[in-house]
N, C-alpha and C. Protein backbone atom coordinates (compact mmCIF):
# COMPACT_ATOMS: atom_id res chain seq x y z
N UNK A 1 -13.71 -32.90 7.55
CA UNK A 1 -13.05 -31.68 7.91
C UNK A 1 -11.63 -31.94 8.42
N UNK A 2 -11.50 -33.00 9.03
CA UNK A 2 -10.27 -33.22 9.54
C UNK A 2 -9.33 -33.62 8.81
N UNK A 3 -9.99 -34.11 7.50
CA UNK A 3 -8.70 -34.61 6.09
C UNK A 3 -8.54 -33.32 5.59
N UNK A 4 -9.56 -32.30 5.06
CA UNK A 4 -9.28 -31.09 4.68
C UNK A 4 -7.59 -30.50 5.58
N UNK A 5 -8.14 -30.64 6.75
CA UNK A 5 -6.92 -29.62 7.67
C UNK A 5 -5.87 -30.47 7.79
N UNK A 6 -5.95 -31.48 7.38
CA UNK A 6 -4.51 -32.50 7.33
C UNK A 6 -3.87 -32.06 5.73
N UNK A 7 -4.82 -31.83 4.36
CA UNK A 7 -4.36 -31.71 3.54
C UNK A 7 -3.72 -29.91 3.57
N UNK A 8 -3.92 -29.06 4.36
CA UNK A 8 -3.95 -27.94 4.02
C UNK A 8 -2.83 -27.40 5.07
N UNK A 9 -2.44 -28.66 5.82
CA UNK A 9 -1.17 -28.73 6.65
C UNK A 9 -0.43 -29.12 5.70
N UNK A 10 0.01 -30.11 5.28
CA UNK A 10 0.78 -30.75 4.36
C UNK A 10 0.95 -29.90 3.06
N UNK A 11 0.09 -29.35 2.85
CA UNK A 11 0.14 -28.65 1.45
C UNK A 11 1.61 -27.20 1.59
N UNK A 12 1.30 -26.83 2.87
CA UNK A 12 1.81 -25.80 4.03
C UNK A 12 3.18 -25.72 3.53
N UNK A 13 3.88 -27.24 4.52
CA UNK A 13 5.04 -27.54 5.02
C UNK A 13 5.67 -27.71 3.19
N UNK A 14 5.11 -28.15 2.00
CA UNK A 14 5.21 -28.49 1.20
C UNK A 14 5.39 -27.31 0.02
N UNK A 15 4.96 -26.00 0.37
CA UNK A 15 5.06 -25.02 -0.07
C UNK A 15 6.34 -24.38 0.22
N UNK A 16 6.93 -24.40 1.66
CA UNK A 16 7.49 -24.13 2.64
C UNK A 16 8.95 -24.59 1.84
N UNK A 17 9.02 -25.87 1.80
CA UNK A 17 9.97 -26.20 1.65
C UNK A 17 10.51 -26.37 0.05
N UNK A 18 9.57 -25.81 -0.78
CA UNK A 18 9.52 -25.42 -2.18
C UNK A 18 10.32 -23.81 -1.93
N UNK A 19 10.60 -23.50 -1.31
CA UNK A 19 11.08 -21.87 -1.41
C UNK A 19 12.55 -22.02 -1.22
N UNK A 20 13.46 -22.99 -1.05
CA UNK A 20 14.40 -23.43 -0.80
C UNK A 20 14.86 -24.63 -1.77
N UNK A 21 13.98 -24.81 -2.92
CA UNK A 21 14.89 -25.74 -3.82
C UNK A 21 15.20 -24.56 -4.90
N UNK A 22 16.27 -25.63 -5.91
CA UNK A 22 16.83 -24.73 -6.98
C UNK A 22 15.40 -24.71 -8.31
N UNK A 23 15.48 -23.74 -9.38
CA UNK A 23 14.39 -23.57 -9.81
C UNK A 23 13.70 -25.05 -10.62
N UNK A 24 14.98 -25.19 -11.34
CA UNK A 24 14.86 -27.23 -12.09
C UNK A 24 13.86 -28.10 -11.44
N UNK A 25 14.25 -28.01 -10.07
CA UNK A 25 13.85 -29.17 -9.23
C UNK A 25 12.23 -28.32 -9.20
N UNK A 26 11.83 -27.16 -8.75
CA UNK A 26 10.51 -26.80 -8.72
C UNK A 26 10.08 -26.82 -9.86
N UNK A 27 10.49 -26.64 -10.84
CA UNK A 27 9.75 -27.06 -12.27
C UNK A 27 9.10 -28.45 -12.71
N UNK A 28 9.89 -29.49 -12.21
CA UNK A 28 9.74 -31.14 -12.26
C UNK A 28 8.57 -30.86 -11.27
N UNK A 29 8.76 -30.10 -10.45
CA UNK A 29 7.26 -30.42 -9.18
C UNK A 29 5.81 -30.04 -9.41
N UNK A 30 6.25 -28.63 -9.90
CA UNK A 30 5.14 -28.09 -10.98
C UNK A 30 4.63 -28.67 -12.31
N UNK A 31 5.18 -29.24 -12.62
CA UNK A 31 4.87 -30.38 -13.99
C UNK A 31 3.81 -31.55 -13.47
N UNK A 32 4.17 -32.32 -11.59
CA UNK A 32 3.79 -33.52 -11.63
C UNK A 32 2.50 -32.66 -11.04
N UNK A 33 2.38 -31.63 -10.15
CA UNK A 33 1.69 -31.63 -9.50
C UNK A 33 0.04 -30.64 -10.15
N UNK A 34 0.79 -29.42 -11.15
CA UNK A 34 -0.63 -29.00 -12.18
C UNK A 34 -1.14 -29.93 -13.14
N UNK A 35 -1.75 -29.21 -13.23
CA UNK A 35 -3.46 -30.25 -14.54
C UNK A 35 -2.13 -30.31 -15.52
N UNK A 36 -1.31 -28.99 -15.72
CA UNK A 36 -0.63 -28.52 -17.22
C UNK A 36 0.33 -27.78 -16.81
N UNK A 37 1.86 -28.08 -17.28
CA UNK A 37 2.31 -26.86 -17.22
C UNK A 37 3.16 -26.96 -18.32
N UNK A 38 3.27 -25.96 -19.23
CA UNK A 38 3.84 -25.78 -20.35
C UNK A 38 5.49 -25.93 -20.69
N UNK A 39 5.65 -26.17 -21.61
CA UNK A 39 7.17 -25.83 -21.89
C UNK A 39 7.99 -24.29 -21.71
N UNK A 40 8.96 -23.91 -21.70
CA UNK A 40 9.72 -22.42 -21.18
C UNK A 40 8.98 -22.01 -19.73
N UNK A 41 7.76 -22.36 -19.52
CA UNK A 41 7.10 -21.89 -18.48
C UNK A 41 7.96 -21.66 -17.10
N UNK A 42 7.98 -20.06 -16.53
CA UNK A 42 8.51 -20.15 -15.50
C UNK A 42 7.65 -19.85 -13.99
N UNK A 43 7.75 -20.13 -13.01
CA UNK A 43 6.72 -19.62 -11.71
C UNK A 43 7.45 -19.04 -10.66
N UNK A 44 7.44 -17.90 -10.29
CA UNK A 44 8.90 -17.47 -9.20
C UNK A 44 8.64 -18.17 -8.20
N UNK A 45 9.65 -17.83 -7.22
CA UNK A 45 9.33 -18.08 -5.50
C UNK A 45 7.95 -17.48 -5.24
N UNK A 46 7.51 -17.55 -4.11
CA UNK A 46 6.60 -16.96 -3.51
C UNK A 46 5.32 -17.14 -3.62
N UNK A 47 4.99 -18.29 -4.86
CA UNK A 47 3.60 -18.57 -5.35
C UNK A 47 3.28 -19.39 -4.94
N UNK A 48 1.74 -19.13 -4.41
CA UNK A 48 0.96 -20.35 -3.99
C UNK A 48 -0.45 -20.82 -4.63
N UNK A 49 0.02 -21.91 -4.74
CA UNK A 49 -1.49 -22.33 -5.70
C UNK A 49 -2.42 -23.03 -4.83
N UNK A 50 -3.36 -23.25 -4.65
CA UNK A 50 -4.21 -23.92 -3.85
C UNK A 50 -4.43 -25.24 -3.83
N UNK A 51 -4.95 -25.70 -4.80
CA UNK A 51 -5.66 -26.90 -5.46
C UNK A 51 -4.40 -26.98 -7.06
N UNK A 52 -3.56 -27.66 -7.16
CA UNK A 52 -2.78 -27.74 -8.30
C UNK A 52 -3.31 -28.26 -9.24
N UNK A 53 -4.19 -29.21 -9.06
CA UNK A 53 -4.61 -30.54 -10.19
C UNK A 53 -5.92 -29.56 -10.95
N UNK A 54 -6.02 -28.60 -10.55
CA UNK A 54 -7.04 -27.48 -10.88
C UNK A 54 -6.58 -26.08 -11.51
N UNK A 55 -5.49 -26.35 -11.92
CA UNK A 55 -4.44 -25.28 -12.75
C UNK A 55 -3.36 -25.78 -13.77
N UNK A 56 -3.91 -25.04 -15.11
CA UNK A 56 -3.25 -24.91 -15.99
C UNK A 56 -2.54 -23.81 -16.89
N UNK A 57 -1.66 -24.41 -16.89
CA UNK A 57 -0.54 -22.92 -17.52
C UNK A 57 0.34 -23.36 -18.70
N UNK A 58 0.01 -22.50 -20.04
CA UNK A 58 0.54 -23.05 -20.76
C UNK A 58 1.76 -22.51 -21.23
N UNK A 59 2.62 -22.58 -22.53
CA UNK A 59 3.73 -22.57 -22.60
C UNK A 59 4.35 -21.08 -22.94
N UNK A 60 5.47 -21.08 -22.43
CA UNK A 60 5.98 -19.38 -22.17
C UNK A 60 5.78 -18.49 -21.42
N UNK A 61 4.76 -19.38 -20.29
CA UNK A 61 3.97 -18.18 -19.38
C UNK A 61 5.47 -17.84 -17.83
N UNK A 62 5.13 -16.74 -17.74
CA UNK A 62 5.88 -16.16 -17.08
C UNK A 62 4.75 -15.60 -15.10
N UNK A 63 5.19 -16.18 -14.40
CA UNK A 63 3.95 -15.90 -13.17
C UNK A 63 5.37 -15.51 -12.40
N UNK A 64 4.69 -14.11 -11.90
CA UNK A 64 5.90 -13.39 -11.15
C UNK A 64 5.72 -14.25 -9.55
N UNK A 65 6.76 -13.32 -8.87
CA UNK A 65 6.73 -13.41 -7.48
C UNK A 65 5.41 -12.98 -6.67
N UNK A 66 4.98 -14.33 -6.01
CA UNK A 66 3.91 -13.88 -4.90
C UNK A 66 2.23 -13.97 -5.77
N UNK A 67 2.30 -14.52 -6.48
CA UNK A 67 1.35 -15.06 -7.00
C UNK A 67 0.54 -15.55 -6.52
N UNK A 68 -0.53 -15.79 -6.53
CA UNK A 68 -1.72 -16.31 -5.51
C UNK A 68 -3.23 -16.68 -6.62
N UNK A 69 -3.22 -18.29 -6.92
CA UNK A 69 -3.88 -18.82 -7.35
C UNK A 69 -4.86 -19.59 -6.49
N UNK A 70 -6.37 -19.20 -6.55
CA UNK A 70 -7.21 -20.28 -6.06
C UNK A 70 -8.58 -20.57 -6.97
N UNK A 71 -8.28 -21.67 -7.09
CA UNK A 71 -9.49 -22.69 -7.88
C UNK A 71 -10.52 -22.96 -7.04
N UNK A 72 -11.77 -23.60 -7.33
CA UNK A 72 -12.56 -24.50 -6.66
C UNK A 72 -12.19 -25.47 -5.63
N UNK A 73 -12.54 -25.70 -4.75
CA UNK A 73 -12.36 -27.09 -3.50
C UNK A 73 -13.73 -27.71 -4.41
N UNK A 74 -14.41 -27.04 -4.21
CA UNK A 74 -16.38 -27.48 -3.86
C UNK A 74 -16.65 -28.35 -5.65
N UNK A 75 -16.41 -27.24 -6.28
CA UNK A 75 -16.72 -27.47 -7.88
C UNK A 75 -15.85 -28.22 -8.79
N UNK A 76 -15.50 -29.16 -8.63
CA UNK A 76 -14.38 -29.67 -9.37
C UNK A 76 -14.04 -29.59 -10.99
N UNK A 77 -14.92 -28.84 -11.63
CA UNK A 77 -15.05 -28.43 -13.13
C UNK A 77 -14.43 -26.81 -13.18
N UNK A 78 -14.09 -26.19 -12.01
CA UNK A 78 -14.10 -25.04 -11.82
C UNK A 78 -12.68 -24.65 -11.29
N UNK A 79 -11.75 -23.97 -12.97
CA UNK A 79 -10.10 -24.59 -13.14
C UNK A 79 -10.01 -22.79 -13.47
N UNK A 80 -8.70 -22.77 -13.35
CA UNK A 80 -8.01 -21.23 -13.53
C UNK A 80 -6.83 -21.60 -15.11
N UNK A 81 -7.11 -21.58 -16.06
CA UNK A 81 -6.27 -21.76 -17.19
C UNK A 81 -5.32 -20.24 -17.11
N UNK A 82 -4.46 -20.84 -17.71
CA UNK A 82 -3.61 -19.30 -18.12
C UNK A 82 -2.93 -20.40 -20.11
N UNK A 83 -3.65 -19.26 -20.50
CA UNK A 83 -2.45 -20.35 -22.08
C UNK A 83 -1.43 -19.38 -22.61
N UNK A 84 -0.78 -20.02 -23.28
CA UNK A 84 0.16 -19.53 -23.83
C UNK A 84 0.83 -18.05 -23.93
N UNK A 85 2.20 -17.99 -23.70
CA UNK A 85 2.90 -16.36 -23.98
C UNK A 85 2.22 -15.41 -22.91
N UNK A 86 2.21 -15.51 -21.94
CA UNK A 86 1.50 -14.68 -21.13
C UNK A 86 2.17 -14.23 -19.53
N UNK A 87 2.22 -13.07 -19.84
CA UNK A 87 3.05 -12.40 -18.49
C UNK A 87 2.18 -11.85 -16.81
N UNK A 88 2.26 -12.53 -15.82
CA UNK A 88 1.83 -12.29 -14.69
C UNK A 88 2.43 -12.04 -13.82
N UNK A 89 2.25 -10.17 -13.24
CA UNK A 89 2.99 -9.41 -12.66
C UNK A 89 3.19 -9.68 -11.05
N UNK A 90 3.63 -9.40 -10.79
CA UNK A 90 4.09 -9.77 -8.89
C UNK A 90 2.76 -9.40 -8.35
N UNK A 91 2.67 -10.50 -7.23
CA UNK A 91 1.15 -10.74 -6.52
C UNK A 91 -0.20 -10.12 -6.78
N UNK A 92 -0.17 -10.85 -8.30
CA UNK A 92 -1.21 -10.65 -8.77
C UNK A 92 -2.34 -12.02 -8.34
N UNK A 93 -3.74 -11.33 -7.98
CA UNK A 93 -4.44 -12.78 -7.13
C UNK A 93 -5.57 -13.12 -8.20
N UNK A 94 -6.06 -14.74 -8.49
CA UNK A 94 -6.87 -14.81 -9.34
C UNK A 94 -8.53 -15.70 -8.37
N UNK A 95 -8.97 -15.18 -7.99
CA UNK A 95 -10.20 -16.10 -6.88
C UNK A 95 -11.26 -16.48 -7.83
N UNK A 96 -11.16 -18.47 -8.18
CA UNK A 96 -12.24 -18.45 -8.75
C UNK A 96 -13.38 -18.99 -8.42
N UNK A 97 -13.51 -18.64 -6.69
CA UNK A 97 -14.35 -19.27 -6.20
C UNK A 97 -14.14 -17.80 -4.77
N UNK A 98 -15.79 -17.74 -4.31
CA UNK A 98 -16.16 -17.26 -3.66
C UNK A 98 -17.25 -17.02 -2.37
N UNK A 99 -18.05 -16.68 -2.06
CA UNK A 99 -19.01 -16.66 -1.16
C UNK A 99 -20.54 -15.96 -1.77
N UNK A 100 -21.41 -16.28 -1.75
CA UNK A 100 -22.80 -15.57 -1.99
C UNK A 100 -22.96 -14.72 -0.50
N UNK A 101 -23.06 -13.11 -0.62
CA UNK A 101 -22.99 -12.72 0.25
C UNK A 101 -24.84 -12.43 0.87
N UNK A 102 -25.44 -13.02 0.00
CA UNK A 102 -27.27 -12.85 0.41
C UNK A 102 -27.07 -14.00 1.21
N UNK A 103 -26.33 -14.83 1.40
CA UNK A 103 -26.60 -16.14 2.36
C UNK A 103 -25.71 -16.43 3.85
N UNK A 104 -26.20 -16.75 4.49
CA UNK A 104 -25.70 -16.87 5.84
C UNK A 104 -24.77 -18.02 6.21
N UNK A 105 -25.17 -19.07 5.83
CA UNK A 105 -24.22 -20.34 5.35
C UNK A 105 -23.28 -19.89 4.74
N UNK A 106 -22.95 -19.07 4.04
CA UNK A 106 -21.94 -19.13 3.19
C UNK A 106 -21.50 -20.09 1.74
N UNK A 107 -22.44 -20.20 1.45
CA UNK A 107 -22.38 -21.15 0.27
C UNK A 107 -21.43 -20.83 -0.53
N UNK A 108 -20.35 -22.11 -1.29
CA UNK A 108 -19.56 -21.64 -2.30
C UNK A 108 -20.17 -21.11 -3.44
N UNK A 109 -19.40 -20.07 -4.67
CA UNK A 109 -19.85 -19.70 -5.70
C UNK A 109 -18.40 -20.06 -6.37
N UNK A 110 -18.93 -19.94 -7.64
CA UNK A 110 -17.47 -20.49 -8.36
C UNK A 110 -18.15 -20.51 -9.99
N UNK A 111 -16.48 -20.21 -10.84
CA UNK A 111 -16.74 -20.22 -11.98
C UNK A 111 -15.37 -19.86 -12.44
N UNK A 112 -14.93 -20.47 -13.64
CA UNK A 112 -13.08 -20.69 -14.02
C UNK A 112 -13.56 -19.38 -14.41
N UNK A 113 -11.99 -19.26 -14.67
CA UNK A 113 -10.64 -17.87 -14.84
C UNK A 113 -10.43 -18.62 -16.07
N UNK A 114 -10.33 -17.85 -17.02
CA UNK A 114 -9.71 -18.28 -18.38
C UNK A 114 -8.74 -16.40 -19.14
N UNK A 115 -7.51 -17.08 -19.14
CA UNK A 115 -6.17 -15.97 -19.65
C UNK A 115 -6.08 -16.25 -20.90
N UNK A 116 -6.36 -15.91 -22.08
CA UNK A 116 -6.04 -16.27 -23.21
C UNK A 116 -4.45 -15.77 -23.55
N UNK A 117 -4.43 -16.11 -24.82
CA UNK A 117 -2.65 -15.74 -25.56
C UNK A 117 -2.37 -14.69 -25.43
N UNK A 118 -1.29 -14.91 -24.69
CA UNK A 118 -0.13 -13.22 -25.35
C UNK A 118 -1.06 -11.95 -24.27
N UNK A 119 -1.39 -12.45 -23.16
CA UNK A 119 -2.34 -11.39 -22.25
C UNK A 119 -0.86 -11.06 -21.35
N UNK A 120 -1.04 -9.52 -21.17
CA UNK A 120 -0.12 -9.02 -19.38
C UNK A 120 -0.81 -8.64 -18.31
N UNK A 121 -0.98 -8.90 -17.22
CA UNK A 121 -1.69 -8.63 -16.07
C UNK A 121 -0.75 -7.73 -15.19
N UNK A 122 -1.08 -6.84 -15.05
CA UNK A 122 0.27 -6.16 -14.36
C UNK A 122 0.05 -6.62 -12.73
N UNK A 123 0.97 -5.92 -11.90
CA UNK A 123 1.11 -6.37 -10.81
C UNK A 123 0.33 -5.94 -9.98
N UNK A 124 0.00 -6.71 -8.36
CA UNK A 124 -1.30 -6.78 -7.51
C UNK A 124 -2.63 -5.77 -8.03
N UNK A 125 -2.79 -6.74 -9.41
CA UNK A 125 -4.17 -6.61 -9.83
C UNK A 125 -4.83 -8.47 -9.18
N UNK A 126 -5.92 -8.16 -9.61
CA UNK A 126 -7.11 -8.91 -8.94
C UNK A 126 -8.17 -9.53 -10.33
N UNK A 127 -8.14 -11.13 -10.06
CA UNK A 127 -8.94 -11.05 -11.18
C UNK A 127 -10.12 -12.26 -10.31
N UNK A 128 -10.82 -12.03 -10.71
CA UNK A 128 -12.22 -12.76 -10.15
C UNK A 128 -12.91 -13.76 -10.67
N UNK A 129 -13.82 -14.25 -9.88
CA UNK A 129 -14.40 -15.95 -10.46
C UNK A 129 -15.28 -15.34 -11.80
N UNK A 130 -15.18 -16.18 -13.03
CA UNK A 130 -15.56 -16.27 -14.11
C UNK A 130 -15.42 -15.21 -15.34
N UNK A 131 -14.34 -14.48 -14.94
CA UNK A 131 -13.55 -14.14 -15.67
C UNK A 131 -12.73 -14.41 -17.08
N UNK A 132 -13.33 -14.15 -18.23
CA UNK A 132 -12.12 -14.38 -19.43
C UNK A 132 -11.80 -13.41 -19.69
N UNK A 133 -10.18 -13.05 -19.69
CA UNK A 133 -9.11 -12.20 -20.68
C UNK A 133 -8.88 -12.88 -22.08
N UNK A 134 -9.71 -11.81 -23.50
CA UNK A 134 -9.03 -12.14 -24.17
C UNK A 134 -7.77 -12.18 -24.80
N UNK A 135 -7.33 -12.80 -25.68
CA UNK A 135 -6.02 -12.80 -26.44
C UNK A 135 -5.59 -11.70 -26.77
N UNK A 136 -4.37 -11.41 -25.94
CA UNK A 136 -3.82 -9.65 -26.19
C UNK A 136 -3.76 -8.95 -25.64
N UNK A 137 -5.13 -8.98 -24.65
CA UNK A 137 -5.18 -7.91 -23.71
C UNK A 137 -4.06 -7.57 -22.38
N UNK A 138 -4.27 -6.45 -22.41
CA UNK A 138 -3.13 -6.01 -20.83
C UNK A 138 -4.34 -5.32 -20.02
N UNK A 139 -4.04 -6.00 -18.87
CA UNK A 139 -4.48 -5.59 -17.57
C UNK A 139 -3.67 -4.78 -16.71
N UNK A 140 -3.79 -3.12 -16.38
CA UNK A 140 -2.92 -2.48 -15.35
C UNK A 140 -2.73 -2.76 -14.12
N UNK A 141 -1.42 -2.53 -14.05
CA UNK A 141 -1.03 -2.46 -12.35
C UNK A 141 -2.31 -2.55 -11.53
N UNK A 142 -2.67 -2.93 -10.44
CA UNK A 142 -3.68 -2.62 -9.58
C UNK A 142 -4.87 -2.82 -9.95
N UNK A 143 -5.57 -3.16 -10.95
CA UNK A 143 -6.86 -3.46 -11.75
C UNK A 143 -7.48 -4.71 -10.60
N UNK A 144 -8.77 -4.67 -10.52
CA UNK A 144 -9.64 -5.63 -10.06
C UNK A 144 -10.69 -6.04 -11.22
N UNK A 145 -10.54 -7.21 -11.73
CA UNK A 145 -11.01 -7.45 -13.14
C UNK A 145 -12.56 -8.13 -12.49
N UNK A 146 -13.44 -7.36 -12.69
CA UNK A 146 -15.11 -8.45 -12.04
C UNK A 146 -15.68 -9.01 -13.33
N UNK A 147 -15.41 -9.13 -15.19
CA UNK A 147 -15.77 -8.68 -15.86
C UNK A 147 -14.85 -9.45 -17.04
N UNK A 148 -15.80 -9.88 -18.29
CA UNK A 148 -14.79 -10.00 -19.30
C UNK A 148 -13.85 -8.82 -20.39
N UNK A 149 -12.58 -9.66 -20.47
CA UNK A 149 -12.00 -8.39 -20.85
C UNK A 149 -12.13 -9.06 -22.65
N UNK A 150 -12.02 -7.95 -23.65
CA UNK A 150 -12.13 -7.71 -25.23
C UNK A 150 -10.60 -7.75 -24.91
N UNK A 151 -10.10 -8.85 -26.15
CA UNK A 151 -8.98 -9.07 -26.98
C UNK A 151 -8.73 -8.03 -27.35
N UNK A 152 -7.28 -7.54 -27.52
CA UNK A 152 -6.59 -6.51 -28.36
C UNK A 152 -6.95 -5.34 -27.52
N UNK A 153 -7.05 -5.30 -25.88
CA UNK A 153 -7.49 -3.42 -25.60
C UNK A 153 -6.94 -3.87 -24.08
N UNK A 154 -6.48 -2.79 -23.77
CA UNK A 154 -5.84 -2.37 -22.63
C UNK A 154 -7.10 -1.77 -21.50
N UNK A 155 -7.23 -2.91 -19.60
CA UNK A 155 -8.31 -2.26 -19.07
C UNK A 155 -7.39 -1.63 -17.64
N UNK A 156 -8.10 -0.98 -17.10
CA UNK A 156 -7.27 -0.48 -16.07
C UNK A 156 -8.20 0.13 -15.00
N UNK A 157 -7.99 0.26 -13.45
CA UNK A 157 -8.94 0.78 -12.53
C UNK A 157 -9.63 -0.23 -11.70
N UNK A 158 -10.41 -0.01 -11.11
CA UNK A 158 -11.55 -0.46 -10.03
C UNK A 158 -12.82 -0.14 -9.94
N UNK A 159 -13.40 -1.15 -10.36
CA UNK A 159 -13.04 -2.00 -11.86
C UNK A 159 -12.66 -1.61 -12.85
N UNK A 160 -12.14 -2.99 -13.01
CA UNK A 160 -11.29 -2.92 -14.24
C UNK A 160 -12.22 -2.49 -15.54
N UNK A 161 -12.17 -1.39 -16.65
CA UNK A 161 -12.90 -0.64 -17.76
C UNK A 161 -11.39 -0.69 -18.45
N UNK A 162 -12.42 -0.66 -20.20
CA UNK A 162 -11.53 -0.57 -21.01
C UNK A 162 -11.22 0.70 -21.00
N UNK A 163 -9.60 1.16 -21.23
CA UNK A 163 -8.87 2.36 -21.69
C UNK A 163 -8.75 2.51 -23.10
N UNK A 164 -8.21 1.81 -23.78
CA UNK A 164 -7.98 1.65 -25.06
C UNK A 164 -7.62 0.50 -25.86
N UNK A 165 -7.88 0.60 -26.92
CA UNK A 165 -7.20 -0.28 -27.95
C UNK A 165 -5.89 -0.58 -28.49
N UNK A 166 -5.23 -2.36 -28.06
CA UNK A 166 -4.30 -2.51 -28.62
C UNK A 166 -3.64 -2.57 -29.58
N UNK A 167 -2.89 -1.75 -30.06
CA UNK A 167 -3.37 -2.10 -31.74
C UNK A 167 -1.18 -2.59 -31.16
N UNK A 168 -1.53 -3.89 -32.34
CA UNK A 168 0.01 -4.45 -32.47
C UNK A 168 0.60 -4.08 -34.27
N UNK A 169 1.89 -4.13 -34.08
CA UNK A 169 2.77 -3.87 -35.21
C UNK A 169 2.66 -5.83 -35.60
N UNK A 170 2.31 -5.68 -37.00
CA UNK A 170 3.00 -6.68 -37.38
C UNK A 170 4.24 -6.68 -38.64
């Protein structure tokens, strides 16, 4: 417990002082420090990831301001992907790990976040442990996703339900 709160100090001061470099230099940091991080890929100020070596983001992805990523501590198989071409709106939160609320201990629960291609999540929506967005889909403003989302359709609400179908121009 006491390495935990040493790592979660350090992680802190280390975040802290990430809000004050130029973007280059946080990009090189984000490269050494995720599982993945893609080429064009950008991450604003304000984001905090938990566990880095437990996040991957692939290329073109765009993660707004105030972002809030958390992976597994407990489960180490249990990763938050985001792939390719994919837009994430200002403090939007992804939890892929949680609590069993029938238990008194508090036992972890957990299960990856998977973002497929070319997905938009609009802003302070909510997406939850074991979650896949397929390829295409847009998630509205404010959405709490408990649920997999269908490729090509737009979900929106609390919970997140499909609205409609994306249909793209090609």
């Amino acid at each position: 417990m006491i390495l935990f709160g040493i790592y979660s100090w350090v992680q802190s001061i280390l975040y802290h002082i990430m809000e004050y470099l130029p973007s280059g230099i946080r990009t090189c940091i984000f490269k050494l420090c995720l599982n993945k991080f893609g080429k064009n890929s950008f991450i604003d100020y304000k984001t905090y990831i938990r566990y880095p070596k437990r996040v991957s983001i692939g290329n073109n992805v765009t993660i707004n301001r105030g972002v809030r990523l958390f992976p597994s501590y407990h489960l180490k198989d249990v990763i938050i992907e985001i792939e390719d071409n994919c837009a994430i709106g200002p403090e939007v939160c992804m939890f892929a790990a949680g609590h069993d609320y029938k238990e008194l201990s508090l036992p972890n629960t957990a299960a990856s976040i998977h973002i497929g291609r070319h997905v938009w999540i609009g802003g302070r929506s909510i997406i939850l442990q074991g979650v896949n967005i397929g390829e295409g889909a847009i998630i509205a403003a404010g959405s709490i996703v408990t649920k997999d989302v269908e490729s090509y359709s737009v979900y929106a609400g609390v919970p997140a339900r499909k609205i409609k179908d994306r249909t793209i121009d090609k």
